[in-house]
PDB file of N, CA and C in Angstrom:
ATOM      1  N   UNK A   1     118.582 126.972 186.422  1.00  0.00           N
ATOM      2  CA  UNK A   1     119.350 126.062 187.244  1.00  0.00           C
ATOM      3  C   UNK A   1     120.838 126.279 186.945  1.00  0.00           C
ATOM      4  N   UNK A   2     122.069 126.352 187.731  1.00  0.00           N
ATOM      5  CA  UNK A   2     122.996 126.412 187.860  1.00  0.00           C
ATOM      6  C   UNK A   2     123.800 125.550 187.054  1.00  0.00           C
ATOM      7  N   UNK A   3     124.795 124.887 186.459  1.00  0.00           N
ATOM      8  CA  UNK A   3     125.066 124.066 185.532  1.00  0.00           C
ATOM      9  C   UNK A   3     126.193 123.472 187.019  1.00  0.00           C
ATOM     10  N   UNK A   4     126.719 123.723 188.250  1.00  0.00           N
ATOM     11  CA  UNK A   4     127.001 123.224 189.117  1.00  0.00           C
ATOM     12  C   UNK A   4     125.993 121.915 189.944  1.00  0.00           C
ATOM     13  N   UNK A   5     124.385 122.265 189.583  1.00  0.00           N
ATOM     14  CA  UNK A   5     123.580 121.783 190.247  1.00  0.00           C
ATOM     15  C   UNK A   5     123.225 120.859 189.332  1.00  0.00           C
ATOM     16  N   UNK A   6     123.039 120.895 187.428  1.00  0.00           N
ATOM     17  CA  UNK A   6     122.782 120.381 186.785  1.00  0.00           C
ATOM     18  C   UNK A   6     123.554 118.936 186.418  1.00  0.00           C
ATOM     19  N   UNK A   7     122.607 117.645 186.474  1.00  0.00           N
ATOM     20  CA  UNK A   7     123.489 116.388 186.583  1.00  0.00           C
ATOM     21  C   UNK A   7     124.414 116.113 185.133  1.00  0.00           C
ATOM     22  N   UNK A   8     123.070 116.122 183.767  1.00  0.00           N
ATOM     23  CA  UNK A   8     123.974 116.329 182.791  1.00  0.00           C
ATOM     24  C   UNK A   8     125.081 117.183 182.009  1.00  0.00           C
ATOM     25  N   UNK A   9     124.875 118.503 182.817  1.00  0.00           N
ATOM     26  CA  UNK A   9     126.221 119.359 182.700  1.00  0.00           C
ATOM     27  C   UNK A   9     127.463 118.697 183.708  1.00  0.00           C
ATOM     28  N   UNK A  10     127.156 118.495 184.503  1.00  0.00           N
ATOM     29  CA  UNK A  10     127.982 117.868 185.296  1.00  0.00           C
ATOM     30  C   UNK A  10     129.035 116.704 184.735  1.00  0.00           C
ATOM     31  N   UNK A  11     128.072 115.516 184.424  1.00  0.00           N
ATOM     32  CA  UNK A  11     128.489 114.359 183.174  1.00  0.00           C
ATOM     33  C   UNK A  11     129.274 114.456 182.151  1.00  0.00           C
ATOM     34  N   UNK A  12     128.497 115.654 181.506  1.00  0.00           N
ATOM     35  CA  UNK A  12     129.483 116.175 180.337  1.00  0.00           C
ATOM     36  C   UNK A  12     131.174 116.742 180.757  1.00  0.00           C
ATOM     37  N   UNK A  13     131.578 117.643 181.423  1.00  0.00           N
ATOM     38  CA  UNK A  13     132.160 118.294 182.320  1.00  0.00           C
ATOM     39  C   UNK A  13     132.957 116.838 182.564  1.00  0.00           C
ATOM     40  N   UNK A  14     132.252 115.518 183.139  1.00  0.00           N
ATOM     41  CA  UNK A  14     133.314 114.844 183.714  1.00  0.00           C
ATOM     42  C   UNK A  14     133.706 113.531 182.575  1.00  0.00           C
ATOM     43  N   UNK A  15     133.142 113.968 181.624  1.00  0.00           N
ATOM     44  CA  UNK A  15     133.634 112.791 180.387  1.00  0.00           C
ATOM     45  C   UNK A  15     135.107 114.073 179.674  1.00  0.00           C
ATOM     46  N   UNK A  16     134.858 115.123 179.709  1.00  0.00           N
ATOM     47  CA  UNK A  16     136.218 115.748 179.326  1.00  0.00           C
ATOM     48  C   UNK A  16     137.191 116.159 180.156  1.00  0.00           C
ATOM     49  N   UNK A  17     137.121 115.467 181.705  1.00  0.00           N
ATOM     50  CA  UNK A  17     138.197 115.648 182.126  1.00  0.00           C
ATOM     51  C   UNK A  17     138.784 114.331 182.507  1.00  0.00           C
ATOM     52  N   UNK A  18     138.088 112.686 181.829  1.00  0.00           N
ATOM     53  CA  UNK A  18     138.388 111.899 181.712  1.00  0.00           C
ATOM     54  C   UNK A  18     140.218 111.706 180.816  1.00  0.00           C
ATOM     55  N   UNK A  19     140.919 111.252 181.765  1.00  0.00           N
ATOM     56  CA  UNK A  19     142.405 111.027 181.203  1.00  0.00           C
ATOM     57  C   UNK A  19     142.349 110.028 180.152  1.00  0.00           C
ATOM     58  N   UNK A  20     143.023 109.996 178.795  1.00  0.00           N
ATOM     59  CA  UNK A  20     143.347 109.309 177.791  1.00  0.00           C
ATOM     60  C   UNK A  20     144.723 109.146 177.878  1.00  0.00           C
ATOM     61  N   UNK A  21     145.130 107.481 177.999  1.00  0.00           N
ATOM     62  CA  UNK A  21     146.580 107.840 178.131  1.00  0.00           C
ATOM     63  C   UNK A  21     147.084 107.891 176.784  1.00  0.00           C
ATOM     64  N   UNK A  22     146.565 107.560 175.808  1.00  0.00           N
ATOM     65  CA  UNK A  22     146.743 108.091 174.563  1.00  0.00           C
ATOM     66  C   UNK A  22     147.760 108.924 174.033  1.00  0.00           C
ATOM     67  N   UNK A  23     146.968 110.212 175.125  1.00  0.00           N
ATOM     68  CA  UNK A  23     147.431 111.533 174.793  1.00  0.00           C
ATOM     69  C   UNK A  23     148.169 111.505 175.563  1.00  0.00           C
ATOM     70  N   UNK A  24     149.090 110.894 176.452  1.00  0.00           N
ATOM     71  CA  UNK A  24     149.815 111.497 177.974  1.00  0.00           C
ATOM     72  C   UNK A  24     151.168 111.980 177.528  1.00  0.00           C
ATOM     73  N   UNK A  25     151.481 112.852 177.153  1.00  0.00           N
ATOM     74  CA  UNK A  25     153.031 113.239 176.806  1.00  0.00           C
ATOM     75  C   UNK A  25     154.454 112.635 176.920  1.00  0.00           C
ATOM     76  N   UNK A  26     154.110 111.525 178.539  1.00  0.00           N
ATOM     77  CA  UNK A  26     155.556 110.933 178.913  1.00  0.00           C
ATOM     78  C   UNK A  26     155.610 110.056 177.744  1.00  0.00           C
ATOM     79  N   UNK A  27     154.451 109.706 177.743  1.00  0.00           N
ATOM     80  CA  UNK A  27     154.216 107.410 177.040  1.00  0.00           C
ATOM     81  C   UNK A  27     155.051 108.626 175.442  1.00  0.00           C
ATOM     82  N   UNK A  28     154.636 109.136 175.100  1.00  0.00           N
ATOM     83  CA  UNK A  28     154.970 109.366 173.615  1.00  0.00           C
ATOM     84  C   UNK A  28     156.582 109.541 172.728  1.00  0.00           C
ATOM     85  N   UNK A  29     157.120 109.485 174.230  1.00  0.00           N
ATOM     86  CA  UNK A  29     158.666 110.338 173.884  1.00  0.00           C
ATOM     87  C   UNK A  29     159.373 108.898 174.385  1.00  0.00           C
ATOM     88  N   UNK A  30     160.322 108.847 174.231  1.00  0.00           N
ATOM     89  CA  UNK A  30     161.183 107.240 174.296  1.00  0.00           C
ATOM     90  C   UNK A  30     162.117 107.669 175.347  1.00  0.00           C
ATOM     91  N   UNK A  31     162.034 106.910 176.409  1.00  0.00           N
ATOM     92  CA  UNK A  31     163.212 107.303 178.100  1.00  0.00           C
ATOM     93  C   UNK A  31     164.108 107.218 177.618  1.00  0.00           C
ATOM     94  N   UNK A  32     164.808 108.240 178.177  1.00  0.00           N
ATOM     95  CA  UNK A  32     166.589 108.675 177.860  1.00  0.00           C
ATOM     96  C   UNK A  32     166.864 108.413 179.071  1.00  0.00           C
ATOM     97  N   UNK A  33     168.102 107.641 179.710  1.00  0.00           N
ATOM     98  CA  UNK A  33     168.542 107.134 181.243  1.00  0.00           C
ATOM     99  C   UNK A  33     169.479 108.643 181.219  1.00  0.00           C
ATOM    100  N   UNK A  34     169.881 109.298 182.525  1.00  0.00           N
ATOM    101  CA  UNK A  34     170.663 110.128 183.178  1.00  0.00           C
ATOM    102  C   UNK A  34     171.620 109.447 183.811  1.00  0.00           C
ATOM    103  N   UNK A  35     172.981 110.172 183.057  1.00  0.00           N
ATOM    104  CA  UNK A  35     173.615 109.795 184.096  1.00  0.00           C
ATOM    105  C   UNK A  35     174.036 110.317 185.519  1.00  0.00           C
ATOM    106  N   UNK A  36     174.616 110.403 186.435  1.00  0.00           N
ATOM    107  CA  UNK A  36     174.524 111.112 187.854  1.00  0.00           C
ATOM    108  C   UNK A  36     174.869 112.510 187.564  1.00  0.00           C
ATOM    109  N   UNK A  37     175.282 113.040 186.461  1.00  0.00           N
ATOM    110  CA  UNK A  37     175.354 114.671 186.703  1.00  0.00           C
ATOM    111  C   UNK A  37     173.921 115.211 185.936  1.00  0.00           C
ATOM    112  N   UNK A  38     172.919 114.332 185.533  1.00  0.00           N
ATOM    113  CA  UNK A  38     172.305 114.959 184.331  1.00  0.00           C
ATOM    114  C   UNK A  38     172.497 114.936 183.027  1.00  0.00           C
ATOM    115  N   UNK A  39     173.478 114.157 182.405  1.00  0.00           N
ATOM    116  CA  UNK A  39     173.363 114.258 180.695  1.00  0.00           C
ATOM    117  C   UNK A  39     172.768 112.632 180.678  1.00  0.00           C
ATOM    118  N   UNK A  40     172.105 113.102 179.899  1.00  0.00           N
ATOM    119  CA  UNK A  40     171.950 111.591 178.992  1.00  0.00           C
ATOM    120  C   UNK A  40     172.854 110.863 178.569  1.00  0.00           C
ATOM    121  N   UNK A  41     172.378 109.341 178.818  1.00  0.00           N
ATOM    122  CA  UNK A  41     173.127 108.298 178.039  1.00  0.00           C
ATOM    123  C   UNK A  41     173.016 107.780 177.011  1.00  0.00           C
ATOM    124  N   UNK A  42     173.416 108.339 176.091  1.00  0.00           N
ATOM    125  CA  UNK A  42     173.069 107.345 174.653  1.00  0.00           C
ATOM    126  C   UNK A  42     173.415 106.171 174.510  1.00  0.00           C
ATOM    127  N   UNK A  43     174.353 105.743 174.811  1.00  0.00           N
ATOM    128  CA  UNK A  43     174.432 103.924 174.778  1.00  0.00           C
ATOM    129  C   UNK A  43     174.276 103.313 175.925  1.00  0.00           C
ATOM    130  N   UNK A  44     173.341 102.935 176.083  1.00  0.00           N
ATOM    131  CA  UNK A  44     172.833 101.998 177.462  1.00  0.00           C
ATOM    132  C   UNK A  44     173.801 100.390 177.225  1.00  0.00           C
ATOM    133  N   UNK A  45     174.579  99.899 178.088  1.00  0.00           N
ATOM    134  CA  UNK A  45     174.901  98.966 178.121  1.00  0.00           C
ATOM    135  C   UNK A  45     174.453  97.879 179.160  1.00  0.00           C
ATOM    136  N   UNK A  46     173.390  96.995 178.733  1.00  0.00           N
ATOM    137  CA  UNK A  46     173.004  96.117 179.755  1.00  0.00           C
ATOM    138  C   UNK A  46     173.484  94.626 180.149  1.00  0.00           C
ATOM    139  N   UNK A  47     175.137  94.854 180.212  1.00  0.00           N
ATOM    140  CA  UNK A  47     175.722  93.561 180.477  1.00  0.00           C
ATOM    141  C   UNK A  47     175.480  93.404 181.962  1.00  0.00           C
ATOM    142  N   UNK A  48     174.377  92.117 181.847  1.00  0.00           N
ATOM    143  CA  UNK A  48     174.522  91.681 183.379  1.00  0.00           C
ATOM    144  C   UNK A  48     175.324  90.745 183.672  1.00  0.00           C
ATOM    145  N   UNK A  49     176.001  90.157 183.115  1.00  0.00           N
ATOM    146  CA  UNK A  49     177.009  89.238 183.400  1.00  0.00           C
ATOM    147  C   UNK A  49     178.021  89.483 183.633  1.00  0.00           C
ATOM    148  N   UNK A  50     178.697  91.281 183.766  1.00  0.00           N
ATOM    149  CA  UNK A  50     179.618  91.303 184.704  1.00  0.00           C
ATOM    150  C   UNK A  50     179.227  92.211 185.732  1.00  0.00           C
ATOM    151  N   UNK A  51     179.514  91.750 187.142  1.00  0.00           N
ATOM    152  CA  UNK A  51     178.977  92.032 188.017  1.00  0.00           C
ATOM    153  C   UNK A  51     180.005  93.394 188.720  1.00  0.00           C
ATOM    154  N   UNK A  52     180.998  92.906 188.265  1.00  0.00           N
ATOM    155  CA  UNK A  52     181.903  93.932 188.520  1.00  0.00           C
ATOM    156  C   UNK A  52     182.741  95.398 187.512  1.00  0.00           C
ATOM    157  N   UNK A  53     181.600  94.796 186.535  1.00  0.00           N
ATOM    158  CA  UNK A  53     181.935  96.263 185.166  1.00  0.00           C
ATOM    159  C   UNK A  53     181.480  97.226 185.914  1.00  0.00           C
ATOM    160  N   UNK A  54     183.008  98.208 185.117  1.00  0.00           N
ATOM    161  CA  UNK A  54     182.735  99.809 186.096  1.00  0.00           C
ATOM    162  C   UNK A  54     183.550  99.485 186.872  1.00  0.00           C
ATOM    163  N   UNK A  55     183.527  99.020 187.663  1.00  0.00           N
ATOM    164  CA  UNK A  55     184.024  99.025 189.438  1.00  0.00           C
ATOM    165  C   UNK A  55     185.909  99.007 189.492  1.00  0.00           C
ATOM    166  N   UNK A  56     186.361  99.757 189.607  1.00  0.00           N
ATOM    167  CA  UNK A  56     187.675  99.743 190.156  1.00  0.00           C
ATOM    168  C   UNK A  56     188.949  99.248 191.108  1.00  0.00           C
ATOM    169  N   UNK A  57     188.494  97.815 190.577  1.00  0.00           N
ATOM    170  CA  UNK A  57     188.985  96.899 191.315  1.00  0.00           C
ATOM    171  C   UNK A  57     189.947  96.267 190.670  1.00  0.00           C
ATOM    172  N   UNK A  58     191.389  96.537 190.852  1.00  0.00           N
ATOM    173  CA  UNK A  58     192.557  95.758 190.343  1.00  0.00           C
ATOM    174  C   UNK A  58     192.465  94.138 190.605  1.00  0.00           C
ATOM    175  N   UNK A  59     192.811  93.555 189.063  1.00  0.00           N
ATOM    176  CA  UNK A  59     192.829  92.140 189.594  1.00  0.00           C
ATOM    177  C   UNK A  59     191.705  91.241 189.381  1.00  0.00           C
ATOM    178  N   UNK A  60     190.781  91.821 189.364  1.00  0.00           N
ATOM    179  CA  UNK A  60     189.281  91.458 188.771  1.00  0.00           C
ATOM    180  C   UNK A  60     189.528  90.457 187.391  1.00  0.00           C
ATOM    181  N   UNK A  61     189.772  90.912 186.410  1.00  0.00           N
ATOM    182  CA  UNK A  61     190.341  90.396 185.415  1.00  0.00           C
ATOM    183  C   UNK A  61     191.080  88.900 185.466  1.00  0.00           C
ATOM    184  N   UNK A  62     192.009  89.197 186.164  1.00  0.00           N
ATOM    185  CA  UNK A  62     192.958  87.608 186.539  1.00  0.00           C
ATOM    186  C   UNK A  62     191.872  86.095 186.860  1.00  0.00           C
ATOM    187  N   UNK A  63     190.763  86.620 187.186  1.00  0.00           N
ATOM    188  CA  UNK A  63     190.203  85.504 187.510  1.00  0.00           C
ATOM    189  C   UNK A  63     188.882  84.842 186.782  1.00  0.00           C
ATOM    190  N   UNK A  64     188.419  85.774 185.406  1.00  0.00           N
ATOM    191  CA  UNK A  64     187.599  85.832 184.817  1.00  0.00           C
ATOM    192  C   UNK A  64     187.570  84.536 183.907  1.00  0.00           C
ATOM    193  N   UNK A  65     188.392  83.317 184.224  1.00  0.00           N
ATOM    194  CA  UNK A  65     188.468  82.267 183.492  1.00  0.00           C
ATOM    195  C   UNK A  65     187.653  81.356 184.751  1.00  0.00           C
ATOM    196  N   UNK A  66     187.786  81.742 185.714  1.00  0.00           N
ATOM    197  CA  UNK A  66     187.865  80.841 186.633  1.00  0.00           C
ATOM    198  C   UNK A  66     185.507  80.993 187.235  1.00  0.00           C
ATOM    199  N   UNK A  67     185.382  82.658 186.985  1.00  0.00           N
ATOM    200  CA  UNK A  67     184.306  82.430 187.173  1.00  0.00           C
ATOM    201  C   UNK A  67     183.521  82.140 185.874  1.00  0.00           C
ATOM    202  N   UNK A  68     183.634  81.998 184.487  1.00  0.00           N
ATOM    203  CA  UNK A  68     183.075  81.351 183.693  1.00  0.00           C
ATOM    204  C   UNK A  68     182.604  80.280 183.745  1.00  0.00           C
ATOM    205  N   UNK A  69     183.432  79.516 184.734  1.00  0.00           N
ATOM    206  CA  UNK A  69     183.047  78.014 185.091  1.00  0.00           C
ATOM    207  C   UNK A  69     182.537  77.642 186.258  1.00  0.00           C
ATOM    208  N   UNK A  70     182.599  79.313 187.423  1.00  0.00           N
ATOM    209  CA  UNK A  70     181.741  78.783 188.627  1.00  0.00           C
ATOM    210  C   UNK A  70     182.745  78.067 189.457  1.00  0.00           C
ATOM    211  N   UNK A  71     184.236  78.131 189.572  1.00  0.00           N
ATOM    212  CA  UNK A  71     184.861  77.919 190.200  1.00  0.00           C
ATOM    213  C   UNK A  71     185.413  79.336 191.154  1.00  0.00           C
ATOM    214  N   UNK A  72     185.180  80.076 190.853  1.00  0.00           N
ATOM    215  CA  UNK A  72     185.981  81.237 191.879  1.00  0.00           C
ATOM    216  C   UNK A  72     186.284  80.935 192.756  1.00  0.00           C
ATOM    217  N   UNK A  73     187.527  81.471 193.836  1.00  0.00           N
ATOM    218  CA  UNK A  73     187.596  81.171 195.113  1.00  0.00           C
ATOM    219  C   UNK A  73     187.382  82.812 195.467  1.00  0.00           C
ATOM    220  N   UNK A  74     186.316  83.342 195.596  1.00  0.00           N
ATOM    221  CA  UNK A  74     186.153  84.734 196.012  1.00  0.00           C
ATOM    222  C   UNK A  74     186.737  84.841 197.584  1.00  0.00           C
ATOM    223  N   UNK A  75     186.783  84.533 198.223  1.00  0.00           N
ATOM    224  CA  UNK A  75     186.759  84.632 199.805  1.00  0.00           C
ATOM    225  C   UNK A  75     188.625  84.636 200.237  1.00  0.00           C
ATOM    226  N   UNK A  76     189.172  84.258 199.324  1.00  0.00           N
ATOM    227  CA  UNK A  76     190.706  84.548 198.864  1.00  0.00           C
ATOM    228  C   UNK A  76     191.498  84.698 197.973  1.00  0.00           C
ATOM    229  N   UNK A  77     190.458  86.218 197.225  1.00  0.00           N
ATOM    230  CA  UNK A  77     191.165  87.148 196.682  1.00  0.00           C
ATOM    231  C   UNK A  77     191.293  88.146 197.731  1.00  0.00           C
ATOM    232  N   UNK A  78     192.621  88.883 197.040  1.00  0.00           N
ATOM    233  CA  UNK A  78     193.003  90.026 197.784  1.00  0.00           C
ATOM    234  C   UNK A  78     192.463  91.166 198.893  1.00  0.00           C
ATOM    235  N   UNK A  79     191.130  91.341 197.825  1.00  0.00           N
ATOM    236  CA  UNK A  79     190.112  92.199 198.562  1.00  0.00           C
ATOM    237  C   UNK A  79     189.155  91.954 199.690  1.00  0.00           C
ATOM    238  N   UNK A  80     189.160  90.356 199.565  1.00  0.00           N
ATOM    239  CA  UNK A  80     188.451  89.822 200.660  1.00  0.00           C
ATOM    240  C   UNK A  80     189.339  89.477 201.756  1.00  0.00           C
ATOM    241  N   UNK A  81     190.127  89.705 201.795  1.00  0.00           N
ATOM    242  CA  UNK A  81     190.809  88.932 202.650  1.00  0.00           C
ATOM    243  C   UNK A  81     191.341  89.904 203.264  1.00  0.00           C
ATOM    244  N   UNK A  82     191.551  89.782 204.969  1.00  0.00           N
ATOM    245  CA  UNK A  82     191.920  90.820 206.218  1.00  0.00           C
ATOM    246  C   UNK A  82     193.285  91.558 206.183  1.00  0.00           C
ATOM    247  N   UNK A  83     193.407  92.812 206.213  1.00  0.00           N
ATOM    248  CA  UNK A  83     195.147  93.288 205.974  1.00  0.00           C
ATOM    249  C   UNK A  83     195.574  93.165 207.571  1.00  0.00           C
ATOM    250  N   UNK A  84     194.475  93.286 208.155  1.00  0.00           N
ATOM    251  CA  UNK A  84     195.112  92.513 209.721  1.00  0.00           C
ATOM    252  C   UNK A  84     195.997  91.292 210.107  1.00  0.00           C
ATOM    253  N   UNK A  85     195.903  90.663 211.481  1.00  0.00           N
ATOM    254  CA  UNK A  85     196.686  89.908 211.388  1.00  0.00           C
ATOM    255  C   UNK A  85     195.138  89.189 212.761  1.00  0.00           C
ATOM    256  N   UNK A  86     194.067  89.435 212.549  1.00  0.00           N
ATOM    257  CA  UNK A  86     193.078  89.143 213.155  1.00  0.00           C
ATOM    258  C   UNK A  86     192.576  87.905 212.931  1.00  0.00           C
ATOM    259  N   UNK A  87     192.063  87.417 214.184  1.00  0.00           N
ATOM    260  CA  UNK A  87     191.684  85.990 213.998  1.00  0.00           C
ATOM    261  C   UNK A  87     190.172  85.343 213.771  1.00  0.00           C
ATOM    262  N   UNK A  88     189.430  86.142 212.588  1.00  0.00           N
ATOM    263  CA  UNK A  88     187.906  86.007 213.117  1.00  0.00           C
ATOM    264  C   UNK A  88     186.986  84.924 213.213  1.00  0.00           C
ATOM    265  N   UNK A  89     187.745  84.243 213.754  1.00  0.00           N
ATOM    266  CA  UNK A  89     187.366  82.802 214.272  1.00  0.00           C
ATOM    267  C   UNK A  89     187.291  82.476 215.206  1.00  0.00           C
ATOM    268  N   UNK A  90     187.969  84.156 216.258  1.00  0.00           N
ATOM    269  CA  UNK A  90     187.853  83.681 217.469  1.00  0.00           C
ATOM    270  C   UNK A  90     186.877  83.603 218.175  1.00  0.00           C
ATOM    271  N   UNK A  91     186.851  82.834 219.661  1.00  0.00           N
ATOM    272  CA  UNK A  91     185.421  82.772 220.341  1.00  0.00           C
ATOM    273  C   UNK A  91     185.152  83.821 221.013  1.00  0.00           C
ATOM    274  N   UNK A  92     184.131  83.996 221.593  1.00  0.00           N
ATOM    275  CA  UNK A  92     183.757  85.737 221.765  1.00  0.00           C
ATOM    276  C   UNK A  92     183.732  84.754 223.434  1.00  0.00           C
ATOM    277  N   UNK A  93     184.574  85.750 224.758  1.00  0.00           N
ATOM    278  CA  UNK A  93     184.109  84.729 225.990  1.00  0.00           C
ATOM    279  C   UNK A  93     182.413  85.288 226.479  1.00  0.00           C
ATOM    280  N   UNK A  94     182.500  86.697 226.008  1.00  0.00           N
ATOM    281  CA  UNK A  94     181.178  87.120 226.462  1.00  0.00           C
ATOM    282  C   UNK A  94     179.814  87.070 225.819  1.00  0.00           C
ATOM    283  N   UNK A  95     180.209  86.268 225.207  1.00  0.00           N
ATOM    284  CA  UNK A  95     178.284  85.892 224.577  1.00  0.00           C
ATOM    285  C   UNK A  95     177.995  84.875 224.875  1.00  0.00           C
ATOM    286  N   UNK A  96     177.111  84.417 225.225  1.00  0.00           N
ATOM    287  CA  UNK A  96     176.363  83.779 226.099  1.00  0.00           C
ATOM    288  C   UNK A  96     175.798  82.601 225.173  1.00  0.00           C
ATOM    289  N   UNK A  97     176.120  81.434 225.392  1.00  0.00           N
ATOM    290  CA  UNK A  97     175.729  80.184 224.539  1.00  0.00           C
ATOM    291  C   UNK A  97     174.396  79.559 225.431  1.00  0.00           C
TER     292      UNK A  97
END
């Protein structure tokens, strides 16, 4: 008999190609984060409390007393606010109420 046709060759055959994650190579090695070109980061910094670390935004700083307490007026700082002279409040005549 063929060991293709045979049930306990078969069995055997499928208990050693049973995965152990045990053995799985990724789990064993400790994740290194990339940074966007490809090198690794060795110091991971996970400050979530500034939302704007990193970011290149002059002025950010000046107001960092103000969101400690949940007062910000975000919507008039500099960056938010229109370099136009636009009114976006105005009524639109063509949309249809």
């Amino acid at each position: 008999m063929a060991p293709e046709k045979n049930i306990n060759e078969q069995n055997k055959r499928l208990e050693q190609m049973d995965y152990n994650p045990n053995e799985d190579i990724f789990k064993k090695e400790k994740h290194i984060s990339l940074d966007g070109d490809g090198n690794p980061i060795l110091e991971e910094d996970f400050d979530e409390d500034k939302i704007d670390k990193g970011l290149d935004i002059p002025g950010t700083e000046d107001d960092d007393e103000m969101e400690e307490i949940g007062e910000e007026d975000e919507e008039n700082n500099y960056w938010s606010l229109s370099d136009n002279e636009d009114d976006h409040e105005e009524e639109n005549d063509d949309v249809l109420t």
